[in-house]
N, C-alpha and C. Protein backbone atom coordinates (compact mmCIF):
# COMPACT_ATOMS: atom_id res chain seq x y z
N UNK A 1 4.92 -8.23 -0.15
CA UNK A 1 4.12 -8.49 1.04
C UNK A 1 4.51 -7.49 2.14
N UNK A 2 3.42 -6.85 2.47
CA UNK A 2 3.77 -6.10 4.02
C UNK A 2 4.50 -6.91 5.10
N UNK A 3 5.07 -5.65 5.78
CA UNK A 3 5.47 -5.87 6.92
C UNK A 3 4.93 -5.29 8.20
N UNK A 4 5.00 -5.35 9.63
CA UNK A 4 4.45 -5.21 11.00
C UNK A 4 5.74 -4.64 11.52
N UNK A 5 4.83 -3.41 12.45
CA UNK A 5 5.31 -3.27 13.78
C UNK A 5 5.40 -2.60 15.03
N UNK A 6 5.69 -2.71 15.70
CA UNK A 6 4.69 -2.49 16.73
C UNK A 6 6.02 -0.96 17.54
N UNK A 7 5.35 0.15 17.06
CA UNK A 7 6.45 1.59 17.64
C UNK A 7 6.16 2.35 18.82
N UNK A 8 7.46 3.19 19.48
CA UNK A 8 7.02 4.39 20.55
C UNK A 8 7.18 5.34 19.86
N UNK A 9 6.61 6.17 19.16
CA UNK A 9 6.47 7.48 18.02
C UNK A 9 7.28 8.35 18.73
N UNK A 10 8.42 8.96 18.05
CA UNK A 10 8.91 10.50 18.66
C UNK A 10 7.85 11.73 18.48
N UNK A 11 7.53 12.02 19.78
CA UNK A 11 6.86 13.59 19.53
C UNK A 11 7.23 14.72 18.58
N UNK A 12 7.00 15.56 18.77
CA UNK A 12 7.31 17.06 17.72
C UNK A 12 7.58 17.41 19.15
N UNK A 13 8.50 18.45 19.29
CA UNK A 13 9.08 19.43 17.94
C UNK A 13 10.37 18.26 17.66
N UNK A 14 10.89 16.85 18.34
CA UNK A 14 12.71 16.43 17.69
C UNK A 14 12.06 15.65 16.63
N UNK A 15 10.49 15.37 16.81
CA UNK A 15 11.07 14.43 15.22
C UNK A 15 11.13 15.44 14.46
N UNK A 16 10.62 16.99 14.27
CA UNK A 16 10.78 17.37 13.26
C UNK A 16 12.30 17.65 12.94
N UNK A 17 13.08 17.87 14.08
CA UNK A 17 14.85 18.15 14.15
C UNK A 17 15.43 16.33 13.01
N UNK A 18 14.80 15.24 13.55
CA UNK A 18 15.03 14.17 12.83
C UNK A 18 14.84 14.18 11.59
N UNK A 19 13.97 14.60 11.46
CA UNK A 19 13.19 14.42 9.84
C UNK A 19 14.10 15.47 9.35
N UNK A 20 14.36 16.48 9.27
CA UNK A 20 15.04 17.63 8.96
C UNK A 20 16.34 16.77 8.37
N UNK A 21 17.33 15.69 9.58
CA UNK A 21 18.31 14.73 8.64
C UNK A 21 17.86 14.33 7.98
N UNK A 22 16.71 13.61 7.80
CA UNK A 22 16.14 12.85 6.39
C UNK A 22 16.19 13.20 4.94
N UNK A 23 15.71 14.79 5.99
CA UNK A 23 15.81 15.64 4.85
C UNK A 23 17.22 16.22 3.83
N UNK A 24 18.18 16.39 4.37
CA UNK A 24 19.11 16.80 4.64
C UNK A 24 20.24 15.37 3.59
N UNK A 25 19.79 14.09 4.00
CA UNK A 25 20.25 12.88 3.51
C UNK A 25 19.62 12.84 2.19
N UNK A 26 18.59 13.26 2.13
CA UNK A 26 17.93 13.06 0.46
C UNK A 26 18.26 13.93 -0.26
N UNK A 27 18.31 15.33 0.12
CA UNK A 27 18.58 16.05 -0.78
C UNK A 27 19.94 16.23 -1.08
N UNK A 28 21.18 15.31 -0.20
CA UNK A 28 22.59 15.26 -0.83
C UNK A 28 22.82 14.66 -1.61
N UNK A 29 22.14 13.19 -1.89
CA UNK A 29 22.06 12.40 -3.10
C UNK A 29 22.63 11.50 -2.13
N UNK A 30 22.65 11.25 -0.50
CA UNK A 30 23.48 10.49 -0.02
C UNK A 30 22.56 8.89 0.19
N UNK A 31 21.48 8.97 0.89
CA UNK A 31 20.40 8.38 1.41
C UNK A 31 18.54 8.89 1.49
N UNK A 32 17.99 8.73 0.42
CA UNK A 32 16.64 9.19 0.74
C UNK A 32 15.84 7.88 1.19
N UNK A 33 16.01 7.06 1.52
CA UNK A 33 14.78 5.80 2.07
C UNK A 33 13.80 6.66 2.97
N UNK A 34 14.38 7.01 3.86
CA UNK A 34 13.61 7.86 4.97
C UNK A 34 12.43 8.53 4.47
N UNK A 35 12.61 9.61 3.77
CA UNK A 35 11.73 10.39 2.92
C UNK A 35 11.06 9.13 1.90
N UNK A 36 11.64 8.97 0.95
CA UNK A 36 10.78 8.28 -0.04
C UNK A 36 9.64 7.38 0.47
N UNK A 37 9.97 6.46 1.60
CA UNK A 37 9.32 5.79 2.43
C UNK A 37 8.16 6.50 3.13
N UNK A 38 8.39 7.86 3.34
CA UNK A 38 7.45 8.39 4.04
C UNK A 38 7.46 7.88 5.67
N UNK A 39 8.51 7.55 6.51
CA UNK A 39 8.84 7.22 7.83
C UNK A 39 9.12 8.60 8.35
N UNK A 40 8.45 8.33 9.79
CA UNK A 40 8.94 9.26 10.46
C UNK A 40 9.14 8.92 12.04
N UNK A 41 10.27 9.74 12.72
CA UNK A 41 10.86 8.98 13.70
C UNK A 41 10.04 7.75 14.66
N UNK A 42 10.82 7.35 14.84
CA UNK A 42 10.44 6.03 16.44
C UNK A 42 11.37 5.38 16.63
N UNK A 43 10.91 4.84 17.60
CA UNK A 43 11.27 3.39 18.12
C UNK A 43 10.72 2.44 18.24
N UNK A 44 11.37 1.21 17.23
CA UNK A 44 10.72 -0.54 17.03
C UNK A 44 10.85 -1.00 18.58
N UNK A 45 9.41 -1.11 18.96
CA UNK A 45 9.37 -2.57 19.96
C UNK A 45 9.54 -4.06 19.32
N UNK A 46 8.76 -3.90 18.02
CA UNK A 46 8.35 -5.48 17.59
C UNK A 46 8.62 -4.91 15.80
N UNK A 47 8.56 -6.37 15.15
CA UNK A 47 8.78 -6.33 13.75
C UNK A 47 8.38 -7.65 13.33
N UNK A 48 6.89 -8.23 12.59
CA UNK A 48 6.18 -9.15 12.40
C UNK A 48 6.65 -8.94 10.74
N UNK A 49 7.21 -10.03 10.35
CA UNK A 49 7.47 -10.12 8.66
C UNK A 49 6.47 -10.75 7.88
N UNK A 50 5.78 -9.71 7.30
CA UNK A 50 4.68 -10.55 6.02
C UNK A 50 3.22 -10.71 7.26
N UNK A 51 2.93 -11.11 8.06
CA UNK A 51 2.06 -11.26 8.75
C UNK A 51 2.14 -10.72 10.15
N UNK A 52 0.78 -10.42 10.96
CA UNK A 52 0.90 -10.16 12.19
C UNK A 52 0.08 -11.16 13.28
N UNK A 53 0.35 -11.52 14.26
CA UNK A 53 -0.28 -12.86 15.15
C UNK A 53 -2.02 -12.40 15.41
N UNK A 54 -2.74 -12.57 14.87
CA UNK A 54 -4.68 -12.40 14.93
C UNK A 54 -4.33 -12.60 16.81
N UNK A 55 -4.99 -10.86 17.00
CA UNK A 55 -5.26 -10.46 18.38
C UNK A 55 -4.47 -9.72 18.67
N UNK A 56 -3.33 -9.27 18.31
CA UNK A 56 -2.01 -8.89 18.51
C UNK A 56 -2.55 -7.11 19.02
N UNK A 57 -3.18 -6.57 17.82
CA UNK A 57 -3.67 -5.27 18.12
C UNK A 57 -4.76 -5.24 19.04
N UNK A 58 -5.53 -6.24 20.06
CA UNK A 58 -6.31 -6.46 21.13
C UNK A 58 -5.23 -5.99 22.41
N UNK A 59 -3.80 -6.51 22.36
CA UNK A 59 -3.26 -6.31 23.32
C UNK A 59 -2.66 -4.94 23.57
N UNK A 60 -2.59 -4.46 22.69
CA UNK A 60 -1.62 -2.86 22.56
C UNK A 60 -2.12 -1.88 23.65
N UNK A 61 -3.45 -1.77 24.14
CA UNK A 61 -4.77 -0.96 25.15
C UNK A 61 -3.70 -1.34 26.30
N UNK A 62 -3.44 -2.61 26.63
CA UNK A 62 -3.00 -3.26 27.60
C UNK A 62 -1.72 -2.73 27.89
N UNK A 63 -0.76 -2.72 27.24
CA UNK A 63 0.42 -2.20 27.08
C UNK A 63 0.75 -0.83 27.22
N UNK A 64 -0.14 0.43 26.51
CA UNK A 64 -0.46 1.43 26.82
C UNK A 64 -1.04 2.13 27.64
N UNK A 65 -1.60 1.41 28.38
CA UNK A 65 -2.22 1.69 29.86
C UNK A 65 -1.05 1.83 30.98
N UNK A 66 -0.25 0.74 30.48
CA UNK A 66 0.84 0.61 31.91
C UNK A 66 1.74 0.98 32.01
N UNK A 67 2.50 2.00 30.24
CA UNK A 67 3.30 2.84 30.50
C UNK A 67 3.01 4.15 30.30
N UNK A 68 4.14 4.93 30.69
CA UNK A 68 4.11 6.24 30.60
C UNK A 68 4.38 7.03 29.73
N UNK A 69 4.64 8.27 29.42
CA UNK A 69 5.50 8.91 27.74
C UNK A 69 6.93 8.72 28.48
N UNK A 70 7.62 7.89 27.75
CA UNK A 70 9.18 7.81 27.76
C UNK A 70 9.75 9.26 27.57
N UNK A 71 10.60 10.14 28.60
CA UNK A 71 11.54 11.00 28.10
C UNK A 71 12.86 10.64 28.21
N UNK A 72 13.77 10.21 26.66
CA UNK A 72 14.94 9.69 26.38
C UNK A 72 15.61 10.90 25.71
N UNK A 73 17.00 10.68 25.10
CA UNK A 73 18.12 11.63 24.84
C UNK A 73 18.45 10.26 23.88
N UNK A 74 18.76 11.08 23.14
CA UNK A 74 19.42 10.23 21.58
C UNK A 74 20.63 10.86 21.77
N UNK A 75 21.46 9.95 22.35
CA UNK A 75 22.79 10.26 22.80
C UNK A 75 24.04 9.81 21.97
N UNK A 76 24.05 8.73 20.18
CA UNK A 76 24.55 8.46 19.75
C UNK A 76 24.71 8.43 18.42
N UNK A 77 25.54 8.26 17.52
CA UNK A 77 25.05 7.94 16.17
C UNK A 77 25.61 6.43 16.21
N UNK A 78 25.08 5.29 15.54
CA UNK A 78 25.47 4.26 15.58
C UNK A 78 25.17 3.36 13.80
N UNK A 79 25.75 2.25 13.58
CA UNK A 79 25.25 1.58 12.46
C UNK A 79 25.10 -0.11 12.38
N UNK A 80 24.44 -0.38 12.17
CA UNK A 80 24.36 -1.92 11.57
C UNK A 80 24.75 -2.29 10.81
N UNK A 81 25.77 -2.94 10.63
CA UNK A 81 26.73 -3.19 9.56
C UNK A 81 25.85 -4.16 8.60
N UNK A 82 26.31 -4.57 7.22
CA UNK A 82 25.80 -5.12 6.43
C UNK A 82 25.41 -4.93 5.09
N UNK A 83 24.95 -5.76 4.42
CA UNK A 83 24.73 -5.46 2.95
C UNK A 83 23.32 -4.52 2.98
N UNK A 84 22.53 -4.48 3.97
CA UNK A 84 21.86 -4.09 4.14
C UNK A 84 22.00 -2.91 5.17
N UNK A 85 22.47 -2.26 5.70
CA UNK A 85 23.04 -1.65 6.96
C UNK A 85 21.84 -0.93 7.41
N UNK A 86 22.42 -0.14 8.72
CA UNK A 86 20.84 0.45 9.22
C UNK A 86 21.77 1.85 9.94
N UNK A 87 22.03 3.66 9.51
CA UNK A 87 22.24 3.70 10.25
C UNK A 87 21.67 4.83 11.05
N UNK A 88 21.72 4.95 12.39
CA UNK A 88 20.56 5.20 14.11
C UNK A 88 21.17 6.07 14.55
N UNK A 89 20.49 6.91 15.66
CA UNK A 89 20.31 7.40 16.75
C UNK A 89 19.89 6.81 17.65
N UNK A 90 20.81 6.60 18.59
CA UNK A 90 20.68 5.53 20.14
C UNK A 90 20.41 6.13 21.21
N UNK A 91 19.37 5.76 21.58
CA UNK A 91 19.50 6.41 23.15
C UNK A 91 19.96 6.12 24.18
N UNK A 92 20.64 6.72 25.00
CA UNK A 92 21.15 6.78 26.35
C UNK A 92 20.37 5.66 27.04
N UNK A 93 21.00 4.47 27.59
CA UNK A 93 20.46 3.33 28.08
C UNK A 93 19.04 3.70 29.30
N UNK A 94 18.40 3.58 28.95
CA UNK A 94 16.88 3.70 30.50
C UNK A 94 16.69 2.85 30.62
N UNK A 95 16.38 2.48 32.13
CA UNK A 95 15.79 1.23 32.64
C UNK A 95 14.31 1.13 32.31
N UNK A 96 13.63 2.82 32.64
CA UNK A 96 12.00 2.82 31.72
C UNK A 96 12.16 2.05 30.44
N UNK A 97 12.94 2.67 29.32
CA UNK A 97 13.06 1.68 28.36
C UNK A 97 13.04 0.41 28.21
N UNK A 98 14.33 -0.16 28.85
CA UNK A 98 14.01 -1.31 28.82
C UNK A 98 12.83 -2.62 29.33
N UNK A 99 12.30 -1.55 30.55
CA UNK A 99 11.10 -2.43 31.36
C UNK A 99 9.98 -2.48 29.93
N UNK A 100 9.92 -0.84 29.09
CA UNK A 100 9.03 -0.88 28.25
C UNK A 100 8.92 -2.12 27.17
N UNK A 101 10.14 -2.32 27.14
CA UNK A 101 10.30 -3.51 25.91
C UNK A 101 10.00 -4.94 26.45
N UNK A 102 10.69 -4.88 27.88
CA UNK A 102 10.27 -6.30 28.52
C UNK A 102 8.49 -6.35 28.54
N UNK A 103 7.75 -5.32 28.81
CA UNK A 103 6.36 -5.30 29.24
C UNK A 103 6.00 -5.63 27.82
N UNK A 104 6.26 -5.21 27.14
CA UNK A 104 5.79 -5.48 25.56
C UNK A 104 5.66 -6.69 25.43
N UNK A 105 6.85 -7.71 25.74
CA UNK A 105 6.98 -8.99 25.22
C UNK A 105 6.53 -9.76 25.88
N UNK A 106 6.44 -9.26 27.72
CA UNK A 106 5.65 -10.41 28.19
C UNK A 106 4.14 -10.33 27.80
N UNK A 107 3.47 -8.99 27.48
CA UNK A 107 2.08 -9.49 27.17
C UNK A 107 1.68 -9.88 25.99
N UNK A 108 2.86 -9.36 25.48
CA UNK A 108 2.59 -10.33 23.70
C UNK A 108 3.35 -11.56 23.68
N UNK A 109 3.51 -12.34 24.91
CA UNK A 109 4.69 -13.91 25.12
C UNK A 109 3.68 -14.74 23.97
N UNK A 110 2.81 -15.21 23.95
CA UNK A 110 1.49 -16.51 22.90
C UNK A 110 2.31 -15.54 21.52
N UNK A 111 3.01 -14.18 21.11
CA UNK A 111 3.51 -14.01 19.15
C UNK A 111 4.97 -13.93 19.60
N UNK A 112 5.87 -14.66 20.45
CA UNK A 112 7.58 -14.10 20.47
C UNK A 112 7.44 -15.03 18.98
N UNK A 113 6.91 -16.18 19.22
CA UNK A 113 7.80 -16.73 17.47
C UNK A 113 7.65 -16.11 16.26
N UNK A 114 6.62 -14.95 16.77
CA UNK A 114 6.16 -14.55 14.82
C UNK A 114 7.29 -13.28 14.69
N UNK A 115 7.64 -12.76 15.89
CA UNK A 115 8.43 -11.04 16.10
C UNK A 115 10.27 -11.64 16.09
N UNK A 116 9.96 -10.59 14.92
CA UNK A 116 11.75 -10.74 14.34
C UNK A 116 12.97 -11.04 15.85
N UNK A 117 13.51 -11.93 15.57
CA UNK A 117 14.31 -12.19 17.19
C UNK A 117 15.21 -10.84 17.28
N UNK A 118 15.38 -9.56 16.12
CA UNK A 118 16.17 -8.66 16.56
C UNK A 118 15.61 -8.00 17.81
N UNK A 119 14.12 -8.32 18.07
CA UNK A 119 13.57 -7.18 18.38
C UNK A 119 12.92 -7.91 20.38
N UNK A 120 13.32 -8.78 20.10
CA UNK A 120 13.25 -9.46 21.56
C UNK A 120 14.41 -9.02 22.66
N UNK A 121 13.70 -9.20 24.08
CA UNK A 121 14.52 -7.86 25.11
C UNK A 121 16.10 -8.68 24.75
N UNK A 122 16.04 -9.82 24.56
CA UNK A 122 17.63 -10.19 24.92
C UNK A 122 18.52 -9.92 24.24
N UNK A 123 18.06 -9.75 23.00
CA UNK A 123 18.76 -9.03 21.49
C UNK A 123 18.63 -7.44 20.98
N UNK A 124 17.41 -7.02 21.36
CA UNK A 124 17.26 -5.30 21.44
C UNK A 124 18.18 -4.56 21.35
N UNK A 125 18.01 -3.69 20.32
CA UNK A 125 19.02 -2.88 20.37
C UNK A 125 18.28 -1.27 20.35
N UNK A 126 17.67 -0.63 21.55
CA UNK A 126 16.72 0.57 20.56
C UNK A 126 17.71 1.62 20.15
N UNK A 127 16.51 1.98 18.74
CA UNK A 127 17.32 2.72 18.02
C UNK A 127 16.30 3.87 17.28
N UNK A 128 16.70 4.86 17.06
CA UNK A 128 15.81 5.45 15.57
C UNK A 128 16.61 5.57 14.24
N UNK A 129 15.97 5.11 13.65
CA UNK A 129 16.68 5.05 11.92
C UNK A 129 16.77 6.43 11.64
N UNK A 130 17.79 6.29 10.89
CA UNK A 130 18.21 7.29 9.94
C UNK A 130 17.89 6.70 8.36
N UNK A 131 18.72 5.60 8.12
CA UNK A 131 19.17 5.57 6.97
C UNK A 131 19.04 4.38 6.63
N UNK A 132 18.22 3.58 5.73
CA UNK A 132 17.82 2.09 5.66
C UNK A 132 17.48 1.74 4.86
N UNK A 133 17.90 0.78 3.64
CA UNK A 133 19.79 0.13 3.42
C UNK A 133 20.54 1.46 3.03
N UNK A 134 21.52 1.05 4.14
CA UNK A 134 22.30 2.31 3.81
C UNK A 134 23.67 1.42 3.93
N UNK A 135 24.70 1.69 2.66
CA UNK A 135 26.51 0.55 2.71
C UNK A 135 27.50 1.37 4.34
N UNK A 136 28.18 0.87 4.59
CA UNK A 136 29.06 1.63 5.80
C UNK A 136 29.67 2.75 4.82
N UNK A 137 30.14 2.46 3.73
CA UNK A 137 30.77 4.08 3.42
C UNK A 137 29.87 5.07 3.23
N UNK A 138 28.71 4.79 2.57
CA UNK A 138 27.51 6.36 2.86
C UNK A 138 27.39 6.67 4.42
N UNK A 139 26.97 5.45 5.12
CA UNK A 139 26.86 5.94 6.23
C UNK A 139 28.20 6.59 6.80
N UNK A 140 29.48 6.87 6.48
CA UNK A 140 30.32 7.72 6.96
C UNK A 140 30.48 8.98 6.05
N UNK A 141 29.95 8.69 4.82
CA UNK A 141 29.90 10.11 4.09
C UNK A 141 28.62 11.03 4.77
N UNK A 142 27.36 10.14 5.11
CA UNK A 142 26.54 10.88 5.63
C UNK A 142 27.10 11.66 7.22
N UNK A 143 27.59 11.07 7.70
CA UNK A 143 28.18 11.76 8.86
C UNK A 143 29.44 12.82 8.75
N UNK A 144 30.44 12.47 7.73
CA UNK A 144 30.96 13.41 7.75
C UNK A 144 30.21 14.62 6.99
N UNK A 145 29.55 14.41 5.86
CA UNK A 145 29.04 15.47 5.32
C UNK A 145 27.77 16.50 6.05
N UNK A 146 27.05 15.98 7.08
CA UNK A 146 26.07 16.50 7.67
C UNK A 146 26.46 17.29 8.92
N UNK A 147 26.58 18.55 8.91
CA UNK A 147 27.32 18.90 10.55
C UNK A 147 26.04 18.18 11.45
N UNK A 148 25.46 18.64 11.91
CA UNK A 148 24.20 17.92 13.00
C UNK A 148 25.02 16.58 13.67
N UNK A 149 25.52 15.96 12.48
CA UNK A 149 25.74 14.46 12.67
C UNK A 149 27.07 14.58 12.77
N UNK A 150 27.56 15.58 13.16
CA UNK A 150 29.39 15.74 12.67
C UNK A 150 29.84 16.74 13.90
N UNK A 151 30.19 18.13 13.24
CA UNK A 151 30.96 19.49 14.22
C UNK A 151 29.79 19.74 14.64
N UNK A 152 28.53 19.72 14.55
CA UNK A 152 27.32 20.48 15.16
C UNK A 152 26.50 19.20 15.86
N UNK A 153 26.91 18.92 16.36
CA UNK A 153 26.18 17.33 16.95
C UNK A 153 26.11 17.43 18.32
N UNK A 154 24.46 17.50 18.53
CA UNK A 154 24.32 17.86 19.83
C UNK A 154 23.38 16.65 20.20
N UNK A 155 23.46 15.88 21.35
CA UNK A 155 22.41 14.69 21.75
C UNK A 155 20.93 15.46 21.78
N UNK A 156 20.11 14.50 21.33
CA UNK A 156 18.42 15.07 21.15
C UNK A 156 17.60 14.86 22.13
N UNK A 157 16.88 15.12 22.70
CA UNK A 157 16.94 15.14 23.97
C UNK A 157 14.56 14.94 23.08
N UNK A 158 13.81 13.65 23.48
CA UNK A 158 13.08 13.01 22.60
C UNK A 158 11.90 12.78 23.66
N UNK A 159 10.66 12.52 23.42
CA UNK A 159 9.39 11.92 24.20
C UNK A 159 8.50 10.93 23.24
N UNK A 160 8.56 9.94 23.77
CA UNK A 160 7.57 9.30 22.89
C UNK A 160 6.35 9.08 23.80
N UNK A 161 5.53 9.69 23.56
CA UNK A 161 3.50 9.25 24.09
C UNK A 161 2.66 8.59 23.81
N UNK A 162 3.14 8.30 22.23
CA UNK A 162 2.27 7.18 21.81
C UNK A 162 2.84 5.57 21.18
N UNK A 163 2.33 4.76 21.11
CA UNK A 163 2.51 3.64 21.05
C UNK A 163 1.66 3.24 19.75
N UNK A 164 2.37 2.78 18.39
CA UNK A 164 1.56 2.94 17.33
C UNK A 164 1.94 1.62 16.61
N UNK A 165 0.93 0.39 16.22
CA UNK A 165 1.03 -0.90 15.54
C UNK A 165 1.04 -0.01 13.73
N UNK A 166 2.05 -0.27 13.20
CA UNK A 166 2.12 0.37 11.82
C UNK A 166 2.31 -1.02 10.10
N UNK A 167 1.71 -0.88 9.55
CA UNK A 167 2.09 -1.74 8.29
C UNK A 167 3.39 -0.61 7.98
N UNK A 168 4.00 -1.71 7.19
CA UNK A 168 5.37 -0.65 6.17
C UNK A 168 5.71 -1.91 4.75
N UNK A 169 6.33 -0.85 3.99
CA UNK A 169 5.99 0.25 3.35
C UNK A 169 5.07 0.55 2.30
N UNK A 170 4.54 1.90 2.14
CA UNK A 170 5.05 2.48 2.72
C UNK A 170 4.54 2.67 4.28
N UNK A 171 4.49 3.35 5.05
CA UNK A 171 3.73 3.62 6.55
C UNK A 171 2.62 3.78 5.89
N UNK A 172 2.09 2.37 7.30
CA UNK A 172 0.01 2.91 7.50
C UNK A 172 -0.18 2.47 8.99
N UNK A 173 -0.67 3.56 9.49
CA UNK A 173 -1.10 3.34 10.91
C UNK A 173 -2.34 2.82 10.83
N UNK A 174 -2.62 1.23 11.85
CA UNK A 174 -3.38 0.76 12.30
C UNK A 174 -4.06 0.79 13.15
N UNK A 175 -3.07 1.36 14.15
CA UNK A 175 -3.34 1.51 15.84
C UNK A 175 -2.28 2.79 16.19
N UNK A 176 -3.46 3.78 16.77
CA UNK A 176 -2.39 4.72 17.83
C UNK A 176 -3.40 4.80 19.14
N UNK A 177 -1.98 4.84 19.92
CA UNK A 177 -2.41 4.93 21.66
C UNK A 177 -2.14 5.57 22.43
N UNK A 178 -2.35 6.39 23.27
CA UNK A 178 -1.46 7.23 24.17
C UNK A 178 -1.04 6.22 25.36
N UNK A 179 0.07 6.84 25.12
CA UNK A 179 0.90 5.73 27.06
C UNK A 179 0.24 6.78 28.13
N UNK A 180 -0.61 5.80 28.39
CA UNK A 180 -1.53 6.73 29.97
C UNK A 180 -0.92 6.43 31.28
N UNK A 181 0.12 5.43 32.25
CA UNK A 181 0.17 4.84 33.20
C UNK A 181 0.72 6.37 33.89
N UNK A 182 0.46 6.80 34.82
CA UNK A 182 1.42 7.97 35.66
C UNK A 182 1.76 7.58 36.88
């Protein structure tokens, strides 16, 4: 069964610098989800499991109207521990950000019960994937083995403009929007 969710797309030219790790992870034999999946960078506002709330993509116009293109800096490497692990590029805390995520949820408040509670402002963690399921020891082989992510590791400096409701996997865009508010 599909899954939902509701993203701020990284522009070109860093997702292509992102994708390039993807790249980089698949072809070591370390982590290919990224690639195989056919994902390419963002950031999760929302994550609807198996179903999405009927109207949900009515509201997105709304949402995209009132923000702007986010310019953030992926200032970290980070991981989600677990049998399942997740591991990210974090960005440098913004208050734009976070208002973005609060604005999200208050106009989608009638689906908080259907959207994964990771992904609600009080639990949020934004992030862009790297690597997903990935165990904690790949995810430290992937870092030590990748300079980018290692001796050559420079913060990414990112814009997201559009705002895109996506099925996964693999990716199918439903909805893309430009963030118009200036």
């Amino acid at each position: 069964m599909a899954n939902y969710g509701v993203i701020l797309r990284i522009d070109p030219p860093a997702s292509a610098a992102i994708e390039s790790l993807f790249q980089q992870m698949a072809t070591s034999g370390i982590n290919a989800s990224m690639v195989s999946e056919a994902v390419y960078p963002h950031i999760t506002l929302a994550i609807y499991e198996e179903h999405y709330p009927a109207g949900l993509d009515a509201l997105l116009p709304e949402f995209a109207h009132q923000i702007s293109p986010l310019n953030l800096t992926l200032s970290s490497i980070g991981l989600f521990p677990g049998d399942e692990g997740t591991l990210f590029l974090a960005p440098t805390p913004s208050d734009r950000l976070t208002r973005a995520s609060r604005l999200y949820h208050d106009i989608t408040r009638d689906f908080r019960a259907a959207c994964s509670p990771y992904y609600h402002p009080e639990n949020w963690v934004p992030h862009c994937t790297l690597a997903h399921p990935i165990a904690a020891d790949s995810a430290a082989k992937v870092i030590n083995e990748i300079p980018a992510l290692s001796s050559e590791w420079k913060p990414i400096p990112v814009t997201c403009s559009t705002v895109e409701f996506v099925e996964f996997y693999p990716i199918k865009r439903l909805q893309t929007l430009r963030l118009a508010a200036s």
